[in-house]
C-alpha atoms as a PDB file:
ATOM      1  CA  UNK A   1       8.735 -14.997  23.522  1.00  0.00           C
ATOM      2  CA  UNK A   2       9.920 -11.507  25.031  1.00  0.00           C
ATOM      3  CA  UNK A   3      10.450 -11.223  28.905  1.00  0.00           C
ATOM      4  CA  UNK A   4      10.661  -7.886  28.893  1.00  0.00           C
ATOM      5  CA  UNK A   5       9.171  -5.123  26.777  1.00  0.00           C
ATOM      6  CA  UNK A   6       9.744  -1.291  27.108  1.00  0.00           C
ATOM      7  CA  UNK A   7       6.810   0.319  25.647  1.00  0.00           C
ATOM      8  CA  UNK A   8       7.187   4.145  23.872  1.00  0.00           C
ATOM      9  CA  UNK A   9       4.377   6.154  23.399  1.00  0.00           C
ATOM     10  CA  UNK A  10       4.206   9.512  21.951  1.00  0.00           C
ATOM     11  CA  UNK A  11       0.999  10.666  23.862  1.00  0.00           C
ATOM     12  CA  UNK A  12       1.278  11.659  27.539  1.00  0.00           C
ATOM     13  CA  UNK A  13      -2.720  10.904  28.090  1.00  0.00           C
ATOM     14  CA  UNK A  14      -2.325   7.534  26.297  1.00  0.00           C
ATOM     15  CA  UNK A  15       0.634   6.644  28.870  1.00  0.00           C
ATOM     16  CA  UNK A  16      -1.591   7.577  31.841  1.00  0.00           C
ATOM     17  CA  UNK A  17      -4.488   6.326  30.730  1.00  0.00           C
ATOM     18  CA  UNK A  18      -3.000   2.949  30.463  1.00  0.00           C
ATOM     19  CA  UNK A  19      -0.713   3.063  33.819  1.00  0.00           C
ATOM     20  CA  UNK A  20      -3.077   4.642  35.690  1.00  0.00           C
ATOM     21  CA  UNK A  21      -5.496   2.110  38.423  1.00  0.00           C
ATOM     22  CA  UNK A  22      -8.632   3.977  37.350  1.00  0.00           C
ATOM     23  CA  UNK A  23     -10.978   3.817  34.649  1.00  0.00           C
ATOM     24  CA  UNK A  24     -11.024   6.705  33.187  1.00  0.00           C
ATOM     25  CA  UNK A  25     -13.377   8.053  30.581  1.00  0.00           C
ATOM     26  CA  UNK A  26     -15.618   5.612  28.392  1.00  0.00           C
ATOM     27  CA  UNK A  27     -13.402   6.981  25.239  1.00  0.00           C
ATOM     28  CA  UNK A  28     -10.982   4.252  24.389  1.00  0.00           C
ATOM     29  CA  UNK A  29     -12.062   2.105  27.399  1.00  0.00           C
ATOM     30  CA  UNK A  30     -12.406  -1.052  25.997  1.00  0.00           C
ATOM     31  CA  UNK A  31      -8.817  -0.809  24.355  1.00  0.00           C
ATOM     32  CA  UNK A  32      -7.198   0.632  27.343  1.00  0.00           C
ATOM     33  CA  UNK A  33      -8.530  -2.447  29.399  1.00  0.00           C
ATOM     34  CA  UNK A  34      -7.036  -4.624  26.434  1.00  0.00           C
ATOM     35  CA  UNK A  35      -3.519  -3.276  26.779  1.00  0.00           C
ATOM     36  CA  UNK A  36      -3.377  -3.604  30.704  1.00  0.00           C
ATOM     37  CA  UNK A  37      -4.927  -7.468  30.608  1.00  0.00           C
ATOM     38  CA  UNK A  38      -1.472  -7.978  28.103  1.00  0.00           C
ATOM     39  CA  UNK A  39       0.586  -6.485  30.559  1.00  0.00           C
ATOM     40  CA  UNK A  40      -0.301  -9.487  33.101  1.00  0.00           C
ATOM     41  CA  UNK A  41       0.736 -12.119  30.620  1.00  0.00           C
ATOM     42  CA  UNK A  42       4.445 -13.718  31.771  1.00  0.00           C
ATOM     43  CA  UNK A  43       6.291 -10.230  31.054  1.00  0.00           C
ATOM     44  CA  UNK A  44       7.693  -7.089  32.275  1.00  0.00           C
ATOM     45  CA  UNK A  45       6.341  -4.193  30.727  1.00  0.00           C
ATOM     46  CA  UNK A  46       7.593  -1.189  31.065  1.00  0.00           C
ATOM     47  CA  UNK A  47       5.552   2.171  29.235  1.00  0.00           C
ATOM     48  CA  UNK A  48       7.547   5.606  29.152  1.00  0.00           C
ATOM     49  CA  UNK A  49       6.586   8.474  27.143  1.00  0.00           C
ATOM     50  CA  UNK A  50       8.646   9.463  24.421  1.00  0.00           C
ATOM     51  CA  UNK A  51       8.255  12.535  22.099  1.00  0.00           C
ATOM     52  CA  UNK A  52       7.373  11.905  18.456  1.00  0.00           C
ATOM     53  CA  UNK A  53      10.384  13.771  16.842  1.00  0.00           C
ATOM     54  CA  UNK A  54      12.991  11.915  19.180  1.00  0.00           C
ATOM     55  CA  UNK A  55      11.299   8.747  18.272  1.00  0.00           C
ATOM     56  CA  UNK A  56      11.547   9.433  14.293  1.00  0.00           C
ATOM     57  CA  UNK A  57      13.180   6.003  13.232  1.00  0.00           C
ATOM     58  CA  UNK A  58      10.215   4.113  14.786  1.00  0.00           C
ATOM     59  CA  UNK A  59       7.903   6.182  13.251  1.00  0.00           C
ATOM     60  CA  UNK A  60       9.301   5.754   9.961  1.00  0.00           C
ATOM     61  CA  UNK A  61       9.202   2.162  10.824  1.00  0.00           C
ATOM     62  CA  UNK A  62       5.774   1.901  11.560  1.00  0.00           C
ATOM     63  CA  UNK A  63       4.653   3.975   8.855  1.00  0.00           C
ATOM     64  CA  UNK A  64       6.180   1.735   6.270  1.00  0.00           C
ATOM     65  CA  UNK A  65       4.728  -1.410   8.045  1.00  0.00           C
ATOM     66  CA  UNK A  66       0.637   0.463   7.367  1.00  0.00           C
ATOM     67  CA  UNK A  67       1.860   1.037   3.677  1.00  0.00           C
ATOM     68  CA  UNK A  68       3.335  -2.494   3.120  1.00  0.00           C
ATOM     69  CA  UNK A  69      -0.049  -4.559   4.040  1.00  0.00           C
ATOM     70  CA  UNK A  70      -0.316  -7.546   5.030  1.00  0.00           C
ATOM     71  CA  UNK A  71       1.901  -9.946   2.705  1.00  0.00           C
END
């Protein structure tokens, strides 16, 4: 139930692949179009790139989350 999610992504083609208006290449298509039709749901999104070393507690994060399964 989040109004308002800022988005970090540690790829600078991911971030303008999924802000950008156009479509792109036919590589990750499909997913890209996913993302953007969850950005019109009731919320502000907000995507920003961030670098992968200044993002290391996330990472960490996520990384245990993949190892941990689904419980």
């Amino acid at each position: 139930n989040f109004k308002a999610v800022e988005l970090h992504v540690d790829s600078t083609i991911v971030v303008l692949a999924i802000c950008s208006t156009g479509s792109g290449s036919m590589c990750g298509r499909s997913l890209v179009e996913k993302i953007r039709r969850l950005f019109h749901l009731d919320r502000e999104v907000v995507v920003r790139h961030s670098y992968h070393e200044a993002n290391q507690c996330a990472d960490a994060l996520a990384n245990l989350g993949c190892l941990r399964g689904y419980d």
